[in-house]
C-alpha atoms as a PDB file:
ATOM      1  CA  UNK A   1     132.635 102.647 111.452  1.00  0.00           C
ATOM      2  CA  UNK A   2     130.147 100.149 109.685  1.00  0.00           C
ATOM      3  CA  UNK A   3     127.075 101.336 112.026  1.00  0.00           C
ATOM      4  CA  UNK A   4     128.098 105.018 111.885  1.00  0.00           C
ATOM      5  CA  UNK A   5     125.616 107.535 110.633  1.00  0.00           C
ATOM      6  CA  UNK A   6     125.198 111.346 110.509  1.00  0.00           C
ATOM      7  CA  UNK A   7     121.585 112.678 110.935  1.00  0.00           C
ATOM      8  CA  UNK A   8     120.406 116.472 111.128  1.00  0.00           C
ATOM      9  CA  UNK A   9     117.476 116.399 113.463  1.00  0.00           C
ATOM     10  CA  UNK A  10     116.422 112.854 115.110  1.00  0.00           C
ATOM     11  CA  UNK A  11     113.034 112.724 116.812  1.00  0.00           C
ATOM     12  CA  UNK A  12     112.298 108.679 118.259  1.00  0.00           C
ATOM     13  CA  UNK A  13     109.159 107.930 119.492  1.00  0.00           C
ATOM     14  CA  UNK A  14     106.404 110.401 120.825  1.00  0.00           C
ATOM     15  CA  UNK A  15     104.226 112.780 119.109  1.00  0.00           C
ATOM     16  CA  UNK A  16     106.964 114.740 116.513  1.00  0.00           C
ATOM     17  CA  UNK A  17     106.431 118.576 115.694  1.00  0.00           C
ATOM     18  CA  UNK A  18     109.426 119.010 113.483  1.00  0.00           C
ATOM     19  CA  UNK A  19     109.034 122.910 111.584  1.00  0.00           C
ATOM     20  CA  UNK A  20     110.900 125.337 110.243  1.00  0.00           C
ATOM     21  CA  UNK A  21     114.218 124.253 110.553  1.00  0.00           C
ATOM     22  CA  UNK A  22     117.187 124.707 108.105  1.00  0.00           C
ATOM     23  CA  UNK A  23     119.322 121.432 108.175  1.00  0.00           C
ATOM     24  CA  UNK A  24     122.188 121.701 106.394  1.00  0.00           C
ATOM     25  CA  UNK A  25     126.087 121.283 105.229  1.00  0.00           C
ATOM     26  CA  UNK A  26     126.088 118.107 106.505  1.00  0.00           C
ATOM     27  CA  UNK A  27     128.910 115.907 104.784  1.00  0.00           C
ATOM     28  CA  UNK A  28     130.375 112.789 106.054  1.00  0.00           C
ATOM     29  CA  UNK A  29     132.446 109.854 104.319  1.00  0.00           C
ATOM     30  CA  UNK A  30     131.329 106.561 106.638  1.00  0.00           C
ATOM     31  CA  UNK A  31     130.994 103.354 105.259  1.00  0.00           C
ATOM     32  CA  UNK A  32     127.750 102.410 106.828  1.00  0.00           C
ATOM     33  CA  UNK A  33     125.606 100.554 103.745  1.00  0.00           C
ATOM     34  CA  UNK A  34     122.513 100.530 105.865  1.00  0.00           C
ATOM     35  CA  UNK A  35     119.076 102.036 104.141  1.00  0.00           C
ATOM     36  CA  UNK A  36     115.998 103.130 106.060  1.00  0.00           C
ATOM     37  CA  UNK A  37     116.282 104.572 109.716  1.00  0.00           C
ATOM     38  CA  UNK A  38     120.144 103.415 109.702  1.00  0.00           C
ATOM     39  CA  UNK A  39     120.990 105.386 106.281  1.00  0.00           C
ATOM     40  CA  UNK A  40     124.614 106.878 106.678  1.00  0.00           C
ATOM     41  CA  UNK A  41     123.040 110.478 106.214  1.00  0.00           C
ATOM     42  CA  UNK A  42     120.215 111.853 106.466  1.00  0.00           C
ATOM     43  CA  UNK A  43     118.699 115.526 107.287  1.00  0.00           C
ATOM     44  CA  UNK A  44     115.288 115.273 109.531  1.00  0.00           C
ATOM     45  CA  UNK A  45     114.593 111.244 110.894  1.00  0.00           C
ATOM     46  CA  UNK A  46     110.872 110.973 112.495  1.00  0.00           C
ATOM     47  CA  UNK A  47     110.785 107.539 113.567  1.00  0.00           C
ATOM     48  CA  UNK A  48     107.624 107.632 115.893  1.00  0.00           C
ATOM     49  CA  UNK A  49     105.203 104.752 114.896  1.00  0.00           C
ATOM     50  CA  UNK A  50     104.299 104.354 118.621  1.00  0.00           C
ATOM     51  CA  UNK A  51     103.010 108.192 118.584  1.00  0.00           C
ATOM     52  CA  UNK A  52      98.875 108.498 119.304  1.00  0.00           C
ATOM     53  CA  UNK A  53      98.290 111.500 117.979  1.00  0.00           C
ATOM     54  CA  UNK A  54      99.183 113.796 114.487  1.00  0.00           C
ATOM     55  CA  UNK A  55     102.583 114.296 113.694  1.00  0.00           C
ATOM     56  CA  UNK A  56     103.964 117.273 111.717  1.00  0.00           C
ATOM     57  CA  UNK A  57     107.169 117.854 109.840  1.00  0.00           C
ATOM     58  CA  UNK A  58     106.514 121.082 107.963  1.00  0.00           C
ATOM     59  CA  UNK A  59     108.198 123.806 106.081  1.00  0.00           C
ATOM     60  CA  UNK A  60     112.025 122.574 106.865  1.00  0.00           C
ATOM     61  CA  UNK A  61     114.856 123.094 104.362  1.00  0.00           C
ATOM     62  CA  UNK A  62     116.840 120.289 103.831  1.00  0.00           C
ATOM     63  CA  UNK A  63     119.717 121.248 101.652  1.00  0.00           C
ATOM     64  CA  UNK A  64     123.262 120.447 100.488  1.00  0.00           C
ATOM     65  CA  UNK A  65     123.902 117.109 102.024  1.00  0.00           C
ATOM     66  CA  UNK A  66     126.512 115.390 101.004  1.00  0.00           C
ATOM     67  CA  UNK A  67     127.969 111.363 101.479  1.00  0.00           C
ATOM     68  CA  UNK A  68     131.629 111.504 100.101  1.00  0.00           C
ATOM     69  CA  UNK A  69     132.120 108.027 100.127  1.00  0.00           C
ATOM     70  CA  UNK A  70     132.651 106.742  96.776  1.00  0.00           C
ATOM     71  CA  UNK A  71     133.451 102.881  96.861  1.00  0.00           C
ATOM     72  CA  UNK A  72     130.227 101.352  99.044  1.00  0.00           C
ATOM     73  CA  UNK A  73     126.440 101.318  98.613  1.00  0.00           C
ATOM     74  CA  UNK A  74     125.862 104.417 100.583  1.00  0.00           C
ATOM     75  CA  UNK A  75     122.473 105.601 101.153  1.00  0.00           C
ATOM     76  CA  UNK A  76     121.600 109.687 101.503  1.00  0.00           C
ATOM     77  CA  UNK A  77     117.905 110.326 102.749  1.00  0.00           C
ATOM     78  CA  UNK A  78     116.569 114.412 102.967  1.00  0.00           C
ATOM     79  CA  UNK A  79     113.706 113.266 104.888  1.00  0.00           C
ATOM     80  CA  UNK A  80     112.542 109.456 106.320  1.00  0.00           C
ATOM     81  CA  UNK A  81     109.272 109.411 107.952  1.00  0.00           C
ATOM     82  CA  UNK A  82     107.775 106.249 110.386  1.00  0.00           C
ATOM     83  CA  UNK A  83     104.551 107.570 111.733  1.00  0.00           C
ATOM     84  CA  UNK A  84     101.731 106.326 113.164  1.00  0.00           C
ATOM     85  CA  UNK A  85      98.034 104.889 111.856  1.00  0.00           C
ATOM     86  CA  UNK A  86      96.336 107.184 114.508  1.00  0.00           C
ATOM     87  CA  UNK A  87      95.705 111.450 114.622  1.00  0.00           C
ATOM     88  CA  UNK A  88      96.191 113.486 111.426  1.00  0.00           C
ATOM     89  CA  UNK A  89      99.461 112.985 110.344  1.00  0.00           C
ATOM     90  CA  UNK A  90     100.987 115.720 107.734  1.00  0.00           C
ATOM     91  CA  UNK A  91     104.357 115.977 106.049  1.00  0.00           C
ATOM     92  CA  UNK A  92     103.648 119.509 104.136  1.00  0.00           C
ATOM     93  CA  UNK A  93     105.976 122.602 102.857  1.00  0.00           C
ATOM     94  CA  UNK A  94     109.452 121.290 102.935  1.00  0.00           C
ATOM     95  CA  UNK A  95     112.427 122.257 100.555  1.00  0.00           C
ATOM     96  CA  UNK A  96     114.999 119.673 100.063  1.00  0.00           C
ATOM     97  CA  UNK A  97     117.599 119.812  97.375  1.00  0.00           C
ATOM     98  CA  UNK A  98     121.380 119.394  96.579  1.00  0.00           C
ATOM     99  CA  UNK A  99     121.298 116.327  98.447  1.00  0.00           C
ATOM    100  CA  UNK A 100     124.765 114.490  96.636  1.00  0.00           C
ATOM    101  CA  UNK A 101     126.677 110.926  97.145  1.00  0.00           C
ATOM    102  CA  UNK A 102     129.596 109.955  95.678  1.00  0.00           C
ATOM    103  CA  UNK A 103     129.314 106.478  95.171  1.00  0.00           C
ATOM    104  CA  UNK A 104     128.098 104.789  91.569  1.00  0.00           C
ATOM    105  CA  UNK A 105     125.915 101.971  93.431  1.00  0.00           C
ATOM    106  CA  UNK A 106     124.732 104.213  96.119  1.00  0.00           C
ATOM    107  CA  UNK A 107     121.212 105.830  96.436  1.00  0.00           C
ATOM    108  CA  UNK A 108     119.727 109.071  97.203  1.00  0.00           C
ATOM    109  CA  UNK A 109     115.994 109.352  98.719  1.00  0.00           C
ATOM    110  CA  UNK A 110     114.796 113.170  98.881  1.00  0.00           C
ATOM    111  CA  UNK A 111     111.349 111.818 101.406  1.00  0.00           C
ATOM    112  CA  UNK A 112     111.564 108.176 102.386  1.00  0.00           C
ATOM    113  CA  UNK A 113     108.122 106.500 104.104  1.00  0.00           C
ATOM    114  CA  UNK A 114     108.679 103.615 106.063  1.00  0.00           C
ATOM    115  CA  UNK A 115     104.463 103.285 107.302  1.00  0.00           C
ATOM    116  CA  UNK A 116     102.395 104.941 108.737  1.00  0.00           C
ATOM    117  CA  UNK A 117      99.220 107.178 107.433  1.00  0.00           C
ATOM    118  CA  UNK A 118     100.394 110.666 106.550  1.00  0.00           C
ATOM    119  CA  UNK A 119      99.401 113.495 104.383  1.00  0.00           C
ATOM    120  CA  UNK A 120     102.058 114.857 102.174  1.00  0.00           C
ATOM    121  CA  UNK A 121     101.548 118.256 100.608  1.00  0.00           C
ATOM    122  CA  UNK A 122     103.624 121.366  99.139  1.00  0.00           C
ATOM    123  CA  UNK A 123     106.870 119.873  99.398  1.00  0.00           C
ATOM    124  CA  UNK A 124     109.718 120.903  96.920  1.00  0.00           C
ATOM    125  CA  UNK A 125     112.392 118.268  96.442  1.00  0.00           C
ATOM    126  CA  UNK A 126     115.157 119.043  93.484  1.00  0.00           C
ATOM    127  CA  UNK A 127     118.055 116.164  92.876  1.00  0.00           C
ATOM    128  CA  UNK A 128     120.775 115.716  90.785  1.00  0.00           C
ATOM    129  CA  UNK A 129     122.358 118.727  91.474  1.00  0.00           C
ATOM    130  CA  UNK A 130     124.852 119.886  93.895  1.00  0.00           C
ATOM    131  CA  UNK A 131     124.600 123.333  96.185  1.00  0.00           C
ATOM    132  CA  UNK A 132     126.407 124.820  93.449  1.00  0.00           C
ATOM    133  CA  UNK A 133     123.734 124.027  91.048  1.00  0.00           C
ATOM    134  CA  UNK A 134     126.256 121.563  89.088  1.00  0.00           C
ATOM    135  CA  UNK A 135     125.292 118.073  87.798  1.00  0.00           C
ATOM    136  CA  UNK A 136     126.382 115.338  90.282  1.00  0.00           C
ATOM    137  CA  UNK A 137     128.300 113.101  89.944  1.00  0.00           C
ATOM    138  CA  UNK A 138     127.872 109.862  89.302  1.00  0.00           C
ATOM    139  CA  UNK A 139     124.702 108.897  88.024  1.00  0.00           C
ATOM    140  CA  UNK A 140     122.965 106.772  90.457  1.00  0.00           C
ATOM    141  CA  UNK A 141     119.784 105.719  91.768  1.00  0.00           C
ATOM    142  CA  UNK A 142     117.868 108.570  92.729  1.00  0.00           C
ATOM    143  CA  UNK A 143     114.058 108.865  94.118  1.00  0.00           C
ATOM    144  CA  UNK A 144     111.941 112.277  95.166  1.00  0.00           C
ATOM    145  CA  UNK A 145     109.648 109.793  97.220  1.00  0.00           C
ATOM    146  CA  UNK A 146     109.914 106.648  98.181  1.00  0.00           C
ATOM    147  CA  UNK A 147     107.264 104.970  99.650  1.00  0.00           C
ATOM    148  CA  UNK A 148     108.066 101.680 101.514  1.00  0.00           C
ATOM    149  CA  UNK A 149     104.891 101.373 103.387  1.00  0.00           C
ATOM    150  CA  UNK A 150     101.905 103.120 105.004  1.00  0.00           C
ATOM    151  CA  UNK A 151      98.190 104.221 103.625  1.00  0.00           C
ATOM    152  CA  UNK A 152      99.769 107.638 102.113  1.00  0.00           C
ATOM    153  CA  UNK A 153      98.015 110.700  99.713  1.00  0.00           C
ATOM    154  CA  UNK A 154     100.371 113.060  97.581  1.00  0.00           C
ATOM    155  CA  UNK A 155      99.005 116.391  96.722  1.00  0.00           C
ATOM    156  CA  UNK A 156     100.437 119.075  95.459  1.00  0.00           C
ATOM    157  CA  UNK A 157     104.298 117.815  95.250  1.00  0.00           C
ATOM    158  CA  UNK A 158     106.715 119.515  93.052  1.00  0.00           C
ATOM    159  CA  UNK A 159     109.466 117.272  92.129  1.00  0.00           C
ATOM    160  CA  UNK A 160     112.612 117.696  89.508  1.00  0.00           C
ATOM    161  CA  UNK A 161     115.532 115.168  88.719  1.00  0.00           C
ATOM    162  CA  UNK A 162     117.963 116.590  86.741  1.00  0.00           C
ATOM    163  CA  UNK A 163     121.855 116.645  85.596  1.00  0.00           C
ATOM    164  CA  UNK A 164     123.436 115.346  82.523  1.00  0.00           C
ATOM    165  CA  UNK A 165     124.551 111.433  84.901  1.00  0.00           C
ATOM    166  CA  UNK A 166     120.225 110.621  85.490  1.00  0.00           C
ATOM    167  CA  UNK A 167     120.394 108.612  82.482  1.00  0.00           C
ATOM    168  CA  UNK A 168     122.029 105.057  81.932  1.00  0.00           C
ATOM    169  CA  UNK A 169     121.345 101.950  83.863  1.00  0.00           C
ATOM    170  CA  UNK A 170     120.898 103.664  87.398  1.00  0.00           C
ATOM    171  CA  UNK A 171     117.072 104.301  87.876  1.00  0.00           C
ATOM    172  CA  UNK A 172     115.392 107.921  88.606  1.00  0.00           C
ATOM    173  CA  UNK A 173     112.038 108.185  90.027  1.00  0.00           C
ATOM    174  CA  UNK A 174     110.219 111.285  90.641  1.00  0.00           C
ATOM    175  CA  UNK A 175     107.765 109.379  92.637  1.00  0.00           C
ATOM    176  CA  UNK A 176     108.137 105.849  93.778  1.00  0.00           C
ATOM    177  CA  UNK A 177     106.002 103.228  95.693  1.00  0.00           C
ATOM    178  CA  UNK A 178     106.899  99.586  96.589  1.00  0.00           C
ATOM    179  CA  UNK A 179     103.192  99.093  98.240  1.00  0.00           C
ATOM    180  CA  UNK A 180     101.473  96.443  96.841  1.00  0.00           C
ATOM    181  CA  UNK A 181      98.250  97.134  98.321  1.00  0.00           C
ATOM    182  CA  UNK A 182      97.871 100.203  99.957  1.00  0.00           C
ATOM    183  CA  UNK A 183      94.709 102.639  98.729  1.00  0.00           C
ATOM    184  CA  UNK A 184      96.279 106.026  98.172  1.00  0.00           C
ATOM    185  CA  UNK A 185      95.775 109.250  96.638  1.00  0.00           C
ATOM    186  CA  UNK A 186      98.586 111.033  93.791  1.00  0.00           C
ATOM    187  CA  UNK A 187      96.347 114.050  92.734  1.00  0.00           C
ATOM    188  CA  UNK A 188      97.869 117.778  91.673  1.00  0.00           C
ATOM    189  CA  UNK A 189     101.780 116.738  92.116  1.00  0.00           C
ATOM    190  CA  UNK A 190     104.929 118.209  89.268  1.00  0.00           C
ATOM    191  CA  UNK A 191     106.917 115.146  88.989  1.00  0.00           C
ATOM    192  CA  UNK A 192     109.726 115.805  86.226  1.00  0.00           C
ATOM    193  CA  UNK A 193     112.764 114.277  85.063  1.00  0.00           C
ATOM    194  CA  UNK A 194     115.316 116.500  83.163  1.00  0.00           C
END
């Protein structure tokens, strides 16, 4: 249905202490255009604003999700993050990649903040690639991290978008941030585009 959605690991409210998990093979074809929190797939949602002290989501794998839908606006997310303004807050070694979607005018989001103040540190996220290391296909709009909100720092981020369908009138962003006025910190990060 419209409000369907398929999500890996789901941790609402409270303190979240998400680690070394491999989510994985998830697939589904719903028709759900929601973004955010409501995105028809995603691997690992922390949606925990309310929490008082540090979260951690740390050295998951996130790999080879896949939205077969191929006529709506889906929207794929490896990782989407709501945290708190309180406690030391860290989002550090995780692996997504071969996160795929079917659909020419949907999107793909490999980490996806919402608000919150959060470290984020050694992650790895590849795109544009299936689990079989092939280009996906179509080209659409495709972002490593996406940052919606929150007072955020990046270090040490390795990200690659790649395939022969990045190109064209769908944008690819190894890195970016709709916050107009956030203070933040992008310092010792690989952000590539193949």
């Amino acid at each position: 249905g419209n409000a369907s959605k398929t999500v890996g690991i789901f941790a609402e409210l409270g303190v979240s202490q998400i680690t070394y998990n491999n989510v994985g093979h998830l697939n589904t074809g719903c028709n759900n255009i929601s973004g955010g929190n409501l995105s028809s797939l995603v691997g690992i949602l922390s949606d925990n604003s309310t929490a008082t002290a540090g979260n951690l989501i740390g050295h998951n794998a996130i790999v080879d999700c896949n939205q077969t839908n191929s006529s709506l606006a889906v929207s794929v997310i490896g990782l989407y993050y709501n945290g708190s303004t309180s406690g030391s807050n860290a989002i550090s070694h995780n692996n997504l990649h071969s996160l795929t979607c079917a659909s020419t005018t949907g999107t793909i989001q490999g980490i996806y903040t919402l608000a919150g103040n959060a470290n984020y540190f050694n992650n790895m996220v590849r795109l544009g690639y299936n689990a079989a290391g092939l280009s996906m296909t179509p080209g659409i709009n495709i972002s490593g991290f996406h940052e919606q909100g929150g007072t955020n720092n990046y270090y040490h981020n390795s990200v690659y978008i790649g395939g022969t369908n990045v190109t064209g009138s769908n944008g690819t962003y190894a890195f970016r941030s709709v916050v107009p006025t956030a203070t933040r910190e992008i310092k010792n990060n690989i952000f590539l585009r193949g």
